[in-house]
C-alpha atoms as a PDB file:
ATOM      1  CA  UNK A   1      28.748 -31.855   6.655  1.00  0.00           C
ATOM      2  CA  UNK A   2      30.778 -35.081   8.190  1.00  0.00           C
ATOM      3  CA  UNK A   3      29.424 -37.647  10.222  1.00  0.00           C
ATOM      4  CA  UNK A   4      32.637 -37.843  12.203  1.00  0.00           C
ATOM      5  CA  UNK A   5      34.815 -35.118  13.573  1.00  0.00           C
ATOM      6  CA  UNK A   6      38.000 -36.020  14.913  1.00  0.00           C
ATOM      7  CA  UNK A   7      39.840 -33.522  17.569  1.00  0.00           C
ATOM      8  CA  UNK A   8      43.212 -33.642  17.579  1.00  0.00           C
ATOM      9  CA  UNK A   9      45.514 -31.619  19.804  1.00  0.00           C
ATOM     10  CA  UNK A  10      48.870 -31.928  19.248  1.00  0.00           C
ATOM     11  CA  UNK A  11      52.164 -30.133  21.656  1.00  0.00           C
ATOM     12  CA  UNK A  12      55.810 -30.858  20.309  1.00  0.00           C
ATOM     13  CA  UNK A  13      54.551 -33.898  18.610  1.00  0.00           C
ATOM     14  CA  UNK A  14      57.046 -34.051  15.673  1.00  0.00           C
ATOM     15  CA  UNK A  15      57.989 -37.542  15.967  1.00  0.00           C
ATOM     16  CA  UNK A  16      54.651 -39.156  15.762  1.00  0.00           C
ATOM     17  CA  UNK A  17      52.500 -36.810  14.710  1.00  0.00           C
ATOM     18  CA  UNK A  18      52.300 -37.584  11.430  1.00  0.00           C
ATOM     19  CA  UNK A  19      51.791 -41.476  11.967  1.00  0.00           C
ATOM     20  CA  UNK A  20      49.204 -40.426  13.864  1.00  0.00           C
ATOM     21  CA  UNK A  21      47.082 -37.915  11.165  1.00  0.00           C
ATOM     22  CA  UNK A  22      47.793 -40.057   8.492  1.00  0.00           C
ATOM     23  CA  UNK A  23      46.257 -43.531  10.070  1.00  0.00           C
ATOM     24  CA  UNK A  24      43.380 -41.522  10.835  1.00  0.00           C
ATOM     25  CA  UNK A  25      42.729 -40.071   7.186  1.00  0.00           C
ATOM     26  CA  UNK A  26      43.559 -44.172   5.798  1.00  0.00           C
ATOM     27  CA  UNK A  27      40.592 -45.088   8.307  1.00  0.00           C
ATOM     28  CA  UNK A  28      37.806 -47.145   5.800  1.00  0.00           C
ATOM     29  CA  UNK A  29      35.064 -44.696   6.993  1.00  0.00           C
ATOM     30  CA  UNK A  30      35.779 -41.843   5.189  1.00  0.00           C
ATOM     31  CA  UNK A  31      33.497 -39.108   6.120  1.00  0.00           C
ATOM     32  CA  UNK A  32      35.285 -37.232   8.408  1.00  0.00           C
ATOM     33  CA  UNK A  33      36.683 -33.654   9.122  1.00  0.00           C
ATOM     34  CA  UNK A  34      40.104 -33.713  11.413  1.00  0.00           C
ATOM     35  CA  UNK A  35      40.365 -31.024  13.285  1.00  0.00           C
ATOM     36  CA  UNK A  36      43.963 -30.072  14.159  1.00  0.00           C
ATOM     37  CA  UNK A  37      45.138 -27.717  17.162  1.00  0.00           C
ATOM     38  CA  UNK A  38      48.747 -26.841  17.650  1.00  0.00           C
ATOM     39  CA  UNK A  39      49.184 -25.840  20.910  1.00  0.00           C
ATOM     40  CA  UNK A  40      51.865 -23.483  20.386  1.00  0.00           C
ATOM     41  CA  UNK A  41      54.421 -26.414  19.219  1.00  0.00           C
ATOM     42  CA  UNK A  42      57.706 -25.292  19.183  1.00  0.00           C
ATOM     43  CA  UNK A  43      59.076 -28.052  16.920  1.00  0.00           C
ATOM     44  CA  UNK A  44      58.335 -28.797  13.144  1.00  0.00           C
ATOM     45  CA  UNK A  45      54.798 -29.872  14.429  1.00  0.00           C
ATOM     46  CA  UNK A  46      52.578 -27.383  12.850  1.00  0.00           C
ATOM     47  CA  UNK A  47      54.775 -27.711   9.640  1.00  0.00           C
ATOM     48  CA  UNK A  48      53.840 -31.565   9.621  1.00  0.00           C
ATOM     49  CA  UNK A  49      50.085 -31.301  10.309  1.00  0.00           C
ATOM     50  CA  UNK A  50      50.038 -28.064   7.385  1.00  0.00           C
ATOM     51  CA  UNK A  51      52.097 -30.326   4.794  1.00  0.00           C
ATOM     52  CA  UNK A  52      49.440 -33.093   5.097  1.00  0.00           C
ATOM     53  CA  UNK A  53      46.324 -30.764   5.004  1.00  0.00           C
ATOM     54  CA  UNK A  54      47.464 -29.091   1.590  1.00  0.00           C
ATOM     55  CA  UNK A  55      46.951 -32.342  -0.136  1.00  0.00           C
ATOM     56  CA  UNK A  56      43.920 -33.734   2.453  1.00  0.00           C
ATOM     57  CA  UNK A  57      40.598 -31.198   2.324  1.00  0.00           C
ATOM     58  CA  UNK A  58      39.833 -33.242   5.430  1.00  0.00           C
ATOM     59  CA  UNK A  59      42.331 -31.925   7.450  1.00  0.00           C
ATOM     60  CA  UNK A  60      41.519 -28.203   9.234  1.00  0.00           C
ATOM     61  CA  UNK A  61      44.426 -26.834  11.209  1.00  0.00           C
ATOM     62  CA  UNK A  62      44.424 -24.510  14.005  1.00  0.00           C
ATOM     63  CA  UNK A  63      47.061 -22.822  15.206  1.00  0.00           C
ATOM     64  CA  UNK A  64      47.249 -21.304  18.924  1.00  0.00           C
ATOM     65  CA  UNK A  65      49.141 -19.862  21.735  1.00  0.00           C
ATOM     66  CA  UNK A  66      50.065 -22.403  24.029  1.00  0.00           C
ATOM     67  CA  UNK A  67      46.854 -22.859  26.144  1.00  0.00           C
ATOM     68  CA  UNK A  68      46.615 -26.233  27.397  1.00  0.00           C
ATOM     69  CA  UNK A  69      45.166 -29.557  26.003  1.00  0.00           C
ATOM     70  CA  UNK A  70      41.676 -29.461  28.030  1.00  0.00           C
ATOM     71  CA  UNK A  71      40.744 -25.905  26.585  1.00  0.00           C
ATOM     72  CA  UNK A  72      41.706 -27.043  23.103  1.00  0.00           C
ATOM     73  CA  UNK A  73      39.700 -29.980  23.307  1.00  0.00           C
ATOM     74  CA  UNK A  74      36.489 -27.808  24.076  1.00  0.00           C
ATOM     75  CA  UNK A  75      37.292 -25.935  21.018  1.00  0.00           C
ATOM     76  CA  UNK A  76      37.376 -28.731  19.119  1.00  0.00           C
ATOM     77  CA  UNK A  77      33.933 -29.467  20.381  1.00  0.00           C
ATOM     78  CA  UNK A  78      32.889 -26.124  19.635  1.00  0.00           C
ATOM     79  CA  UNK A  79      33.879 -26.074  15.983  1.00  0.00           C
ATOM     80  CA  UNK A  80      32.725 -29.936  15.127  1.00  0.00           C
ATOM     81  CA  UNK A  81      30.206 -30.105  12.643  1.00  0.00           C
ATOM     82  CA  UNK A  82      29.565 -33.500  12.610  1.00  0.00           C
ATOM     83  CA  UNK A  83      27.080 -35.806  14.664  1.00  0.00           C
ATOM     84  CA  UNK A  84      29.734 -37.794  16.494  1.00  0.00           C
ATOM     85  CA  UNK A  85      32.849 -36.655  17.809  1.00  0.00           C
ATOM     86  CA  UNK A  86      36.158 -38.727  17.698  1.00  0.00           C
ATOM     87  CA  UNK A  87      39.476 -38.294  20.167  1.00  0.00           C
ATOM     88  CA  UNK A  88      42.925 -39.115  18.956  1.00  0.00           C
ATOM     89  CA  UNK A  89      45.910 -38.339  20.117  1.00  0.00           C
ATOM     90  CA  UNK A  90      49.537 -37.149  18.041  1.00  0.00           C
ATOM     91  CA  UNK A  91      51.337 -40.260  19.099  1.00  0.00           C
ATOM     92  CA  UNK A  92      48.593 -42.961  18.714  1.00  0.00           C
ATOM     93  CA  UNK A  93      47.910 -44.671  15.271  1.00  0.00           C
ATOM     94  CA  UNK A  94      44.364 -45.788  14.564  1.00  0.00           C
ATOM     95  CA  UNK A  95      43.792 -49.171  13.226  1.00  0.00           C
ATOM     96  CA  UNK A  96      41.641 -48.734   9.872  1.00  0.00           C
ATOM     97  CA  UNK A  97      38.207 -49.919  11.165  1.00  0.00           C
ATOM     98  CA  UNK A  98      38.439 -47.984  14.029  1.00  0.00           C
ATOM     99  CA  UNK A  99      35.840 -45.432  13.494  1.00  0.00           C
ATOM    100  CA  UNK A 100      33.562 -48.163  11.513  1.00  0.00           C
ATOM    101  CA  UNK A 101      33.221 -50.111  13.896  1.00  0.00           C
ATOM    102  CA  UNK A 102      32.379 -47.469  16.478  1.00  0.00           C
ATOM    103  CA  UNK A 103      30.073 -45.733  14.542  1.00  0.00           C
ATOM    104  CA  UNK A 104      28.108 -49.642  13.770  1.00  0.00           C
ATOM    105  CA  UNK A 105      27.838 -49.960  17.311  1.00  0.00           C
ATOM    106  CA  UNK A 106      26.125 -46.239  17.980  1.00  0.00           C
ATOM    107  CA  UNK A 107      23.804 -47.155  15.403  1.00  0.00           C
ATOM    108  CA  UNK A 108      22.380 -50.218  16.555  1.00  0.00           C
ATOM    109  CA  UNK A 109      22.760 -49.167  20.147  1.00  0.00           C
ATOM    110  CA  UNK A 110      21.250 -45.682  20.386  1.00  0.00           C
ATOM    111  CA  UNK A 111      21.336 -45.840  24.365  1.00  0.00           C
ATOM    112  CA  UNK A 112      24.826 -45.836  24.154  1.00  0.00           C
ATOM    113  CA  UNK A 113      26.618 -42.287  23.853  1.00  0.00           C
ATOM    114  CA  UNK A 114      30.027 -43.225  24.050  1.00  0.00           C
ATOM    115  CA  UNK A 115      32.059 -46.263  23.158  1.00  0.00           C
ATOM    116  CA  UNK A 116      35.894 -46.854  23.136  1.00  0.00           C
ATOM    117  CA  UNK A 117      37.963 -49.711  22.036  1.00  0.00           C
ATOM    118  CA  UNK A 118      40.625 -51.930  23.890  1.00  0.00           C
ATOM    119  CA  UNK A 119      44.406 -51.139  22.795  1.00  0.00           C
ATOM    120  CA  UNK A 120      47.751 -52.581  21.737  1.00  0.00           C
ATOM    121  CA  UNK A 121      50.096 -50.803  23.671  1.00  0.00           C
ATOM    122  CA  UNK A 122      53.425 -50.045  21.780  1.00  0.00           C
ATOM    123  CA  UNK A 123      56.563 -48.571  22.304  1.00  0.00           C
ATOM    124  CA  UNK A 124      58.920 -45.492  20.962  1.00  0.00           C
ATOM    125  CA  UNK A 125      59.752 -47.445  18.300  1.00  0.00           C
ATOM    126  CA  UNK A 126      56.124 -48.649  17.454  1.00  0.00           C
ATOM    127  CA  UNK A 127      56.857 -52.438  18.691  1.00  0.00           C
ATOM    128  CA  UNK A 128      53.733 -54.004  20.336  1.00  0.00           C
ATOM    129  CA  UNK A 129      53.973 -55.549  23.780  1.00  0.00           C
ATOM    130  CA  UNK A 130      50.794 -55.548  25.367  1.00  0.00           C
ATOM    131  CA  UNK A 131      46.800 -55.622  24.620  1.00  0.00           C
ATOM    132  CA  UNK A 132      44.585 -54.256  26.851  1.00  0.00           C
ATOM    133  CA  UNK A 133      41.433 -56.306  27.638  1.00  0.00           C
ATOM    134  CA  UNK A 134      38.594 -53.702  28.749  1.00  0.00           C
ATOM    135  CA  UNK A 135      34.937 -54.278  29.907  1.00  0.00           C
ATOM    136  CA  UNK A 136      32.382 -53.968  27.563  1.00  0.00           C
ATOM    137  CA  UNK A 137      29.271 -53.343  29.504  1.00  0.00           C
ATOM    138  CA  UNK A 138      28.003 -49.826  31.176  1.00  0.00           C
ATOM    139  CA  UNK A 139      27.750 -51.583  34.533  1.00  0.00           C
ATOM    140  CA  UNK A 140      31.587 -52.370  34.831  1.00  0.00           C
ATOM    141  CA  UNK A 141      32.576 -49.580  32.980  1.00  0.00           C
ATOM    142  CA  UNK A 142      31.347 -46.993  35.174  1.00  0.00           C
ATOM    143  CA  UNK A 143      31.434 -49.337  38.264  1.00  0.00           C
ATOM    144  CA  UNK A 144      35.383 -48.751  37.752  1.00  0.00           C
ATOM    145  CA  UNK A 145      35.431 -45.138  36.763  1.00  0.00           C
ATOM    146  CA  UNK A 146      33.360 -44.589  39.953  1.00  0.00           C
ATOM    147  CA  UNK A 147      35.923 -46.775  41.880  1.00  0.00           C
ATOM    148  CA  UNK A 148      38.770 -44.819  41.150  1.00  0.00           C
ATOM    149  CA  UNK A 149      40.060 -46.967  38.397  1.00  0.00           C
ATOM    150  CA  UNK A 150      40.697 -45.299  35.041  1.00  0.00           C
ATOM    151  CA  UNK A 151      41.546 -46.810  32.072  1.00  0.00           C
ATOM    152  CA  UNK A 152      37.711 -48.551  31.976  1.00  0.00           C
ATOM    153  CA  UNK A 153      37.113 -46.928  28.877  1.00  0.00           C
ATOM    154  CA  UNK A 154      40.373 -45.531  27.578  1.00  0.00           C
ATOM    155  CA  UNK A 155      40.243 -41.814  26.715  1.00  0.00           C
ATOM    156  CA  UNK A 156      42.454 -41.895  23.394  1.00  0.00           C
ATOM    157  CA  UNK A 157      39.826 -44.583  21.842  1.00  0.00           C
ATOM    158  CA  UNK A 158      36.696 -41.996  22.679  1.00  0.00           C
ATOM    159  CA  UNK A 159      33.532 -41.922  19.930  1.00  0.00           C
ATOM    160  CA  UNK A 160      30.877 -39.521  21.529  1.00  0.00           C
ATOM    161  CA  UNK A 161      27.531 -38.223  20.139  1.00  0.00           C
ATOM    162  CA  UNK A 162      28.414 -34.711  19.818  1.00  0.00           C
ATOM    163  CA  UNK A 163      24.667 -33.641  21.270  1.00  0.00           C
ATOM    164  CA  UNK A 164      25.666 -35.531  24.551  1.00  0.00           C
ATOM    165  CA  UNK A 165      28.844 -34.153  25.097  1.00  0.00           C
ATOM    166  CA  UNK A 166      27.716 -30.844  24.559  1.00  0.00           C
ATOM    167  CA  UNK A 167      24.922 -31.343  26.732  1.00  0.00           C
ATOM    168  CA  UNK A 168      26.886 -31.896  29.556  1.00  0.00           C
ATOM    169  CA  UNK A 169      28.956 -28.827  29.051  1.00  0.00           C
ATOM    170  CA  UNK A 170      32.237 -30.772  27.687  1.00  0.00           C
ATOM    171  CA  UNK A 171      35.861 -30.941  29.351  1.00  0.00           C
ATOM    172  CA  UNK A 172      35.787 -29.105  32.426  1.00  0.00           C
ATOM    173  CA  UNK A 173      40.242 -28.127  32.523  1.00  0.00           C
ATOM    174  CA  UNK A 174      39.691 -27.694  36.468  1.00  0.00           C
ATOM    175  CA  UNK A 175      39.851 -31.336  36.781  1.00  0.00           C
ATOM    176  CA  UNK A 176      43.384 -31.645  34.683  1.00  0.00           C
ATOM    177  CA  UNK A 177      44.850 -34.274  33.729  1.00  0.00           C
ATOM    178  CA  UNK A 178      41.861 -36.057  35.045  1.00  0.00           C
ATOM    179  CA  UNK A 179      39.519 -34.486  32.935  1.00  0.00           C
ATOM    180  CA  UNK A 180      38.924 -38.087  30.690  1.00  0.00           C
ATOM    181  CA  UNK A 181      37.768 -39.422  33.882  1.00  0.00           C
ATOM    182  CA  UNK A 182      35.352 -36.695  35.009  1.00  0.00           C
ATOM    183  CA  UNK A 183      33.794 -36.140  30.958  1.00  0.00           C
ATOM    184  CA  UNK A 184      32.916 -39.859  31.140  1.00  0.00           C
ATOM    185  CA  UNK A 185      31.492 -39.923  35.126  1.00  0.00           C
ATOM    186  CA  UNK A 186      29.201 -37.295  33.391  1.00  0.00           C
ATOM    187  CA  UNK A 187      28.613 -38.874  30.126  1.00  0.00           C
ATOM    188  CA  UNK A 188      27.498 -42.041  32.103  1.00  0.00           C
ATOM    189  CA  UNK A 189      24.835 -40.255  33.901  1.00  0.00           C
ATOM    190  CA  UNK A 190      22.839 -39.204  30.421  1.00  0.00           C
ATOM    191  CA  UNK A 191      23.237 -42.362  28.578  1.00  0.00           C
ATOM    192  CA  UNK A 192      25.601 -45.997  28.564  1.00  0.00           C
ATOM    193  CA  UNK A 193      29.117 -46.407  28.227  1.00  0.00           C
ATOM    194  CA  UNK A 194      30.563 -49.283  26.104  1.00  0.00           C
ATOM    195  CA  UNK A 195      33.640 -50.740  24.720  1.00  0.00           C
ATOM    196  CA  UNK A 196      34.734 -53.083  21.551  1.00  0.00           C
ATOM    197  CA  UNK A 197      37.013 -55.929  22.898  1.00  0.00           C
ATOM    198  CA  UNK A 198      38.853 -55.533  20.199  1.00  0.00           C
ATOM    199  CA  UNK A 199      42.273 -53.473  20.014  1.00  0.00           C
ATOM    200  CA  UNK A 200      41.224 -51.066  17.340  1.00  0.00           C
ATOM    201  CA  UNK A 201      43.785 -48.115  18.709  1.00  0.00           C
ATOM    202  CA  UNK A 202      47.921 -48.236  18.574  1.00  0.00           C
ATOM    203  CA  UNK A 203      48.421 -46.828  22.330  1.00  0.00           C
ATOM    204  CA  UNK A 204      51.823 -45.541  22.407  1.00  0.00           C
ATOM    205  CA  UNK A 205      53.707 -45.417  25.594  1.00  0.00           C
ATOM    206  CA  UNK A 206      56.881 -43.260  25.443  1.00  0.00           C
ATOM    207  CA  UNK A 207      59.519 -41.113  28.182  1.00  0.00           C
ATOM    208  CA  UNK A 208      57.587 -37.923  27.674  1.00  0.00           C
ATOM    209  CA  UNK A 209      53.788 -38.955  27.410  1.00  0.00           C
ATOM    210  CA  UNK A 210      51.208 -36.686  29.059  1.00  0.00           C
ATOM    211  CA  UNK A 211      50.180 -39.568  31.230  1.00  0.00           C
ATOM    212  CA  UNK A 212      53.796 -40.209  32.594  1.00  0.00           C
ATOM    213  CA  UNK A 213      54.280 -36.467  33.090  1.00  0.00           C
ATOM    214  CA  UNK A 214      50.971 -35.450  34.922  1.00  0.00           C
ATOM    215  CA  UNK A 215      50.058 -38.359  37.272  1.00  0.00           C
ATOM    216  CA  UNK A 216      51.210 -36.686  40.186  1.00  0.00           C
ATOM    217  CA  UNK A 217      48.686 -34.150  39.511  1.00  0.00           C
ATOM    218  CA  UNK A 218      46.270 -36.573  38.643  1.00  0.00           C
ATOM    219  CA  UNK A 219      46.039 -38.240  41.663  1.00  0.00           C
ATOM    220  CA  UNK A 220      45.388 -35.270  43.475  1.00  0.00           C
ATOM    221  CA  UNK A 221      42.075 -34.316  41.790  1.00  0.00           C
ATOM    222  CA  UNK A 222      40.887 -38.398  41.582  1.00  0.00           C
ATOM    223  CA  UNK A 223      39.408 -37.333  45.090  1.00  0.00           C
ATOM    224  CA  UNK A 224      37.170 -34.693  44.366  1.00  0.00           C
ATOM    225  CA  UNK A 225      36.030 -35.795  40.832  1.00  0.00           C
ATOM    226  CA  UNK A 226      34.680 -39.319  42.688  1.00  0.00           C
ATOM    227  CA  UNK A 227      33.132 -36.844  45.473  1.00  0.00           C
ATOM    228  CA  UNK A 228      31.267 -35.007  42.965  1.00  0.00           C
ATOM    229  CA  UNK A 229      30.016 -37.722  41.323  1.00  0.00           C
ATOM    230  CA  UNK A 230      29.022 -39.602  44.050  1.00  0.00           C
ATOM    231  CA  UNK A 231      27.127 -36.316  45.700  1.00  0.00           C
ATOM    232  CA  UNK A 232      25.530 -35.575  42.276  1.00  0.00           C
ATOM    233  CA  UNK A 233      23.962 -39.256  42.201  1.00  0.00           C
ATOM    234  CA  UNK A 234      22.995 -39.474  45.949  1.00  0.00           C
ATOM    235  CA  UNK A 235      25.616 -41.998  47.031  1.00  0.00           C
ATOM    236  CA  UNK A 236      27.498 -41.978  50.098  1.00  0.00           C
ATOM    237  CA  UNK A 237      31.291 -40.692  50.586  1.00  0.00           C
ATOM    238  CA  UNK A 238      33.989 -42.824  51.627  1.00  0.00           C
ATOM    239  CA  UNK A 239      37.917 -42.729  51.743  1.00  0.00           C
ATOM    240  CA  UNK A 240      39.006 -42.610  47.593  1.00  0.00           C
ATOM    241  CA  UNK A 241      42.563 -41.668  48.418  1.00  0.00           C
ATOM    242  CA  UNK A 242      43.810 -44.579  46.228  1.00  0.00           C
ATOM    243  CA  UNK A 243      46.915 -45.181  43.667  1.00  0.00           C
ATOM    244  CA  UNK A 244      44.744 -44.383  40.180  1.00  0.00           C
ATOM    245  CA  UNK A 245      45.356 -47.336  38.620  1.00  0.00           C
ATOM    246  CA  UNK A 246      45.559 -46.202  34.858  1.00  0.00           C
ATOM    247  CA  UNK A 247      46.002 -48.950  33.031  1.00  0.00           C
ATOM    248  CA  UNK A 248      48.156 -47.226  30.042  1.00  0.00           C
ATOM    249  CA  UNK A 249      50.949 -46.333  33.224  1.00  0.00           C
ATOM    250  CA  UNK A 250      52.784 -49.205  31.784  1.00  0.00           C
ATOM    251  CA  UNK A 251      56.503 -49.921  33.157  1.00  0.00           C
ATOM    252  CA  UNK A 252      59.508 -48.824  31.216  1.00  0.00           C
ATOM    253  CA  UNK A 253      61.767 -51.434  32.345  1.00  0.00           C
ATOM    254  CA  UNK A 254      63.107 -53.309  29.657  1.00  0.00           C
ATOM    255  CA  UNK A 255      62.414 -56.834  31.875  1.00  0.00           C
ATOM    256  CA  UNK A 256      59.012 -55.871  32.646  1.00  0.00           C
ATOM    257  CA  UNK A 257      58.190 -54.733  28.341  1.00  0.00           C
ATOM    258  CA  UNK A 258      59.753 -58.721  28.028  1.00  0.00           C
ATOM    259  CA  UNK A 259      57.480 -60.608  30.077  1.00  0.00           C
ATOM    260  CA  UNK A 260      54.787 -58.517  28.607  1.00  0.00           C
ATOM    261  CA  UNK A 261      55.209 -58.933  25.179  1.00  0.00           C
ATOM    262  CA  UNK A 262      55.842 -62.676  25.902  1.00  0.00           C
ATOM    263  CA  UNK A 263      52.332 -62.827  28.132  1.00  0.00           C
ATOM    264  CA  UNK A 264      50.678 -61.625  24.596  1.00  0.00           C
ATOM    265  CA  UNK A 265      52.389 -63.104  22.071  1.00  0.00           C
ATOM    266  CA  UNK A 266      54.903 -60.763  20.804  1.00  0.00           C
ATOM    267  CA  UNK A 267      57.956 -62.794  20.677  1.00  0.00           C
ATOM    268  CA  UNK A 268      59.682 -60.447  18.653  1.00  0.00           C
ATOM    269  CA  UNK A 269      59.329 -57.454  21.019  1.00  0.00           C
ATOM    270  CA  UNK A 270      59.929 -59.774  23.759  1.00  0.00           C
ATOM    271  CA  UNK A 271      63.290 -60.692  22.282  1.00  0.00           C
ATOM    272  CA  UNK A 272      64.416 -56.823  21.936  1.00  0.00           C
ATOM    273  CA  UNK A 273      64.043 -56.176  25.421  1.00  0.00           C
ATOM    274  CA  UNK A 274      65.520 -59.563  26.640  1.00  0.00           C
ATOM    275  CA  UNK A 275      68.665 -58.249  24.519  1.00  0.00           C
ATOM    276  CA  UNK A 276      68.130 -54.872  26.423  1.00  0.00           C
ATOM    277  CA  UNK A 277      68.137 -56.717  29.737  1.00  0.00           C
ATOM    278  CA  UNK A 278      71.595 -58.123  28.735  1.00  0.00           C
ATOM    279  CA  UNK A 279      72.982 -55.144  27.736  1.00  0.00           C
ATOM    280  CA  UNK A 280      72.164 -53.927  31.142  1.00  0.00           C
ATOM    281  CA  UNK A 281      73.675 -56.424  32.922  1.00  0.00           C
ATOM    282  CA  UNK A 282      75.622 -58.483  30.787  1.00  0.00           C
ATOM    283  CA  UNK A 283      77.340 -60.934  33.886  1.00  0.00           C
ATOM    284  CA  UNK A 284      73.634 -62.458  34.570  1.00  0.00           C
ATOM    285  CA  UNK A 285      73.279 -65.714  33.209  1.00  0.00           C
ATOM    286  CA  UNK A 286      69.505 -65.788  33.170  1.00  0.00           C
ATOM    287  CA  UNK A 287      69.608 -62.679  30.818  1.00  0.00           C
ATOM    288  CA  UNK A 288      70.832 -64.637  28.569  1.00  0.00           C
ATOM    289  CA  UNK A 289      69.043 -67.715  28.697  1.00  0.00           C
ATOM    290  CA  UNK A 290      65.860 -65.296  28.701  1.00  0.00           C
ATOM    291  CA  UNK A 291      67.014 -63.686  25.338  1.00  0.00           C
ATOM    292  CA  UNK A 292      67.911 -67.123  23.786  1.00  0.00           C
ATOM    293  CA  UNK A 293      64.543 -68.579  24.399  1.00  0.00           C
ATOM    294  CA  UNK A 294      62.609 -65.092  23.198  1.00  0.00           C
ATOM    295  CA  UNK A 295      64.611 -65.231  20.071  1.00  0.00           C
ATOM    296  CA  UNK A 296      63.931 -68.847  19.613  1.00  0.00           C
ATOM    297  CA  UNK A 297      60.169 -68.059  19.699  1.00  0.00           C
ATOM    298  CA  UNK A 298      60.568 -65.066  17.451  1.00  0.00           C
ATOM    299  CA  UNK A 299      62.046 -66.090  14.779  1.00  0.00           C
ATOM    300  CA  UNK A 300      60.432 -70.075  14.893  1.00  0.00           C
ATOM    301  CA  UNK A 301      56.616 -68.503  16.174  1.00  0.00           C
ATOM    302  CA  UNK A 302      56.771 -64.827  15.172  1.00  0.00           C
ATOM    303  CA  UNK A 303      54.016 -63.161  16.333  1.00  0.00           C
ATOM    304  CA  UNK A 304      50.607 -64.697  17.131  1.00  0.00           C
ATOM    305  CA  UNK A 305      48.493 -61.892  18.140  1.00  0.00           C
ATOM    306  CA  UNK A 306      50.000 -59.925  15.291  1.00  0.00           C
ATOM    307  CA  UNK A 307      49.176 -62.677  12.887  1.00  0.00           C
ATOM    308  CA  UNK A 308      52.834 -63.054  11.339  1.00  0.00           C
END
């Protein structure tokens, strides 16, 4: 039986998907069972994720009628076999300690039941532009969840004992697309939350992301997953109709990806989308300038948070 099992849904995930599967089988903890559910893909998706578990033993597909990504997710919880459970998504890419590092944390912090990791937040193309910073301690974690503000402990970086989700009766889909925020309201009330600093998790932020789709709908259930977990814990209502600030909503404009690539380092991304900004509007001097300088940096700097 594997320590880890890592649940995996995947919709019309062709493009990334196999990035995705493959950083999680090169991960330096090995013992591991992915569990794969096609949600009734109708791309090459389910060809992809079959191709790479004929040659991986590792790799357990599932193949279903499009049902939605909250029921398959309790499946996957169903069928794990192993003591922790692991999210990833089909257009994220795992940095290889990912899952050791986790797992060294659970052990020496048996309080804790689950732990997620900050993020570098790419593009379509897999360029890194931002990092996300999140709080490491149970306190602020939850304080924020609580609040209204997701993205404390970011959904796609999830390790969870498998006991303590399944205690607490797993995903529950009325609360969709919110459901990350609800699971971990309830996960906090049976043991700590907690988060590596470090980005251990390629976040990738592209035109047809769940996140990007869904937050209309999102924001309308924020209310009454804060009111139930403020009435199960005794705590007073009071107004929650709030933007949810998720803090992987990240702007697609190409001048906004600039200054936030420069902000964190990544000249070279910074430089793509000052060329974008030019190509957009090609009579404005400062375009220009802006590109000149990012490429200067690039190509004298390169990248300091990446290390080149």
């Amino acid at each position: 039986m594997s320590l880890i099992s890592v649940v995996m849904p995947v919709y019309n995930g062709e493009r990334f998907v196999r990035d995705a599967l493959e950083s999680v089988l090169a991960q330096s903890f090995t013992d591991q069972e992915v569990l794969v559910f096609d949600d009734g893909s109708t791309d090459s998706s389910a060809e992809i994720i079959s191709s790479i578990a004929k040659r991986d033993r590792r790799v357990v597909v599932h193949l279903r009628d499009h049902q939605g990504y909250t029921r398959l997710l309790n499946e996957g919880i169903t069928l794990a076999r192993g003591e922790f459970l692991a999210r990833m998504d089909a257009d994220d890419v795992c940095e290889s300690e990912r899952f050791a590092r986790q797992l060294l944390l659970l052990a020496e912090h048996p309080e804790v039941v689950a732990v997620g990791t900050g993020m570098t937040i790419i593009d379509e193309a897999g360029d890194p532009f931002s990092v996300t910073c999140p709080p490491v301690n149970h306190a602020d974690i939850d304080a924020a969840h609580l609040s209204g503000r997701g993205g404390a402990l970011a959904h796609p970086t999830l390790m969870v004992r498998a006991d303590a989700i399944r205690g607490i009766g797993g995903y529950r889909p009325e609360f969709e697309p919110a459901e990350d925020l609800d699971l971990l309201l309830r996960l906090a009330e049976v043991g700590k939350l907690a988060n590596l600093p470090e980005p251990l998790l390629r976040y990738r932020v592209h035109s047809q992301m769940t996140s990007v789709v869904k937050r209309e709908r999102r924001q309308k259930v924020l209310p009454s997953i804060i009111g139930d977990a403020r009435n199960r814990r005794g705590l007073s209502q009071y107004d929650i109709e709030r933007t949810y600030a998720d803090g992987t909503a990240l702007s697609c404009s190409p001048s906004r990806r600039c200054g936030q690539a420069f902000h964190s380092g990544f000249y070279r991304t910074a430089a793509k989308y000052a060329l974008r900004c030019c190509w957009d509007a090609p009579l404005v001097p400062s375009n220009w300038c802006r590109w000149v300088r990012m490429k200067y940096l690039s190509v004298r700097i390169g990248d300091r948070v990446a290390g080149t």
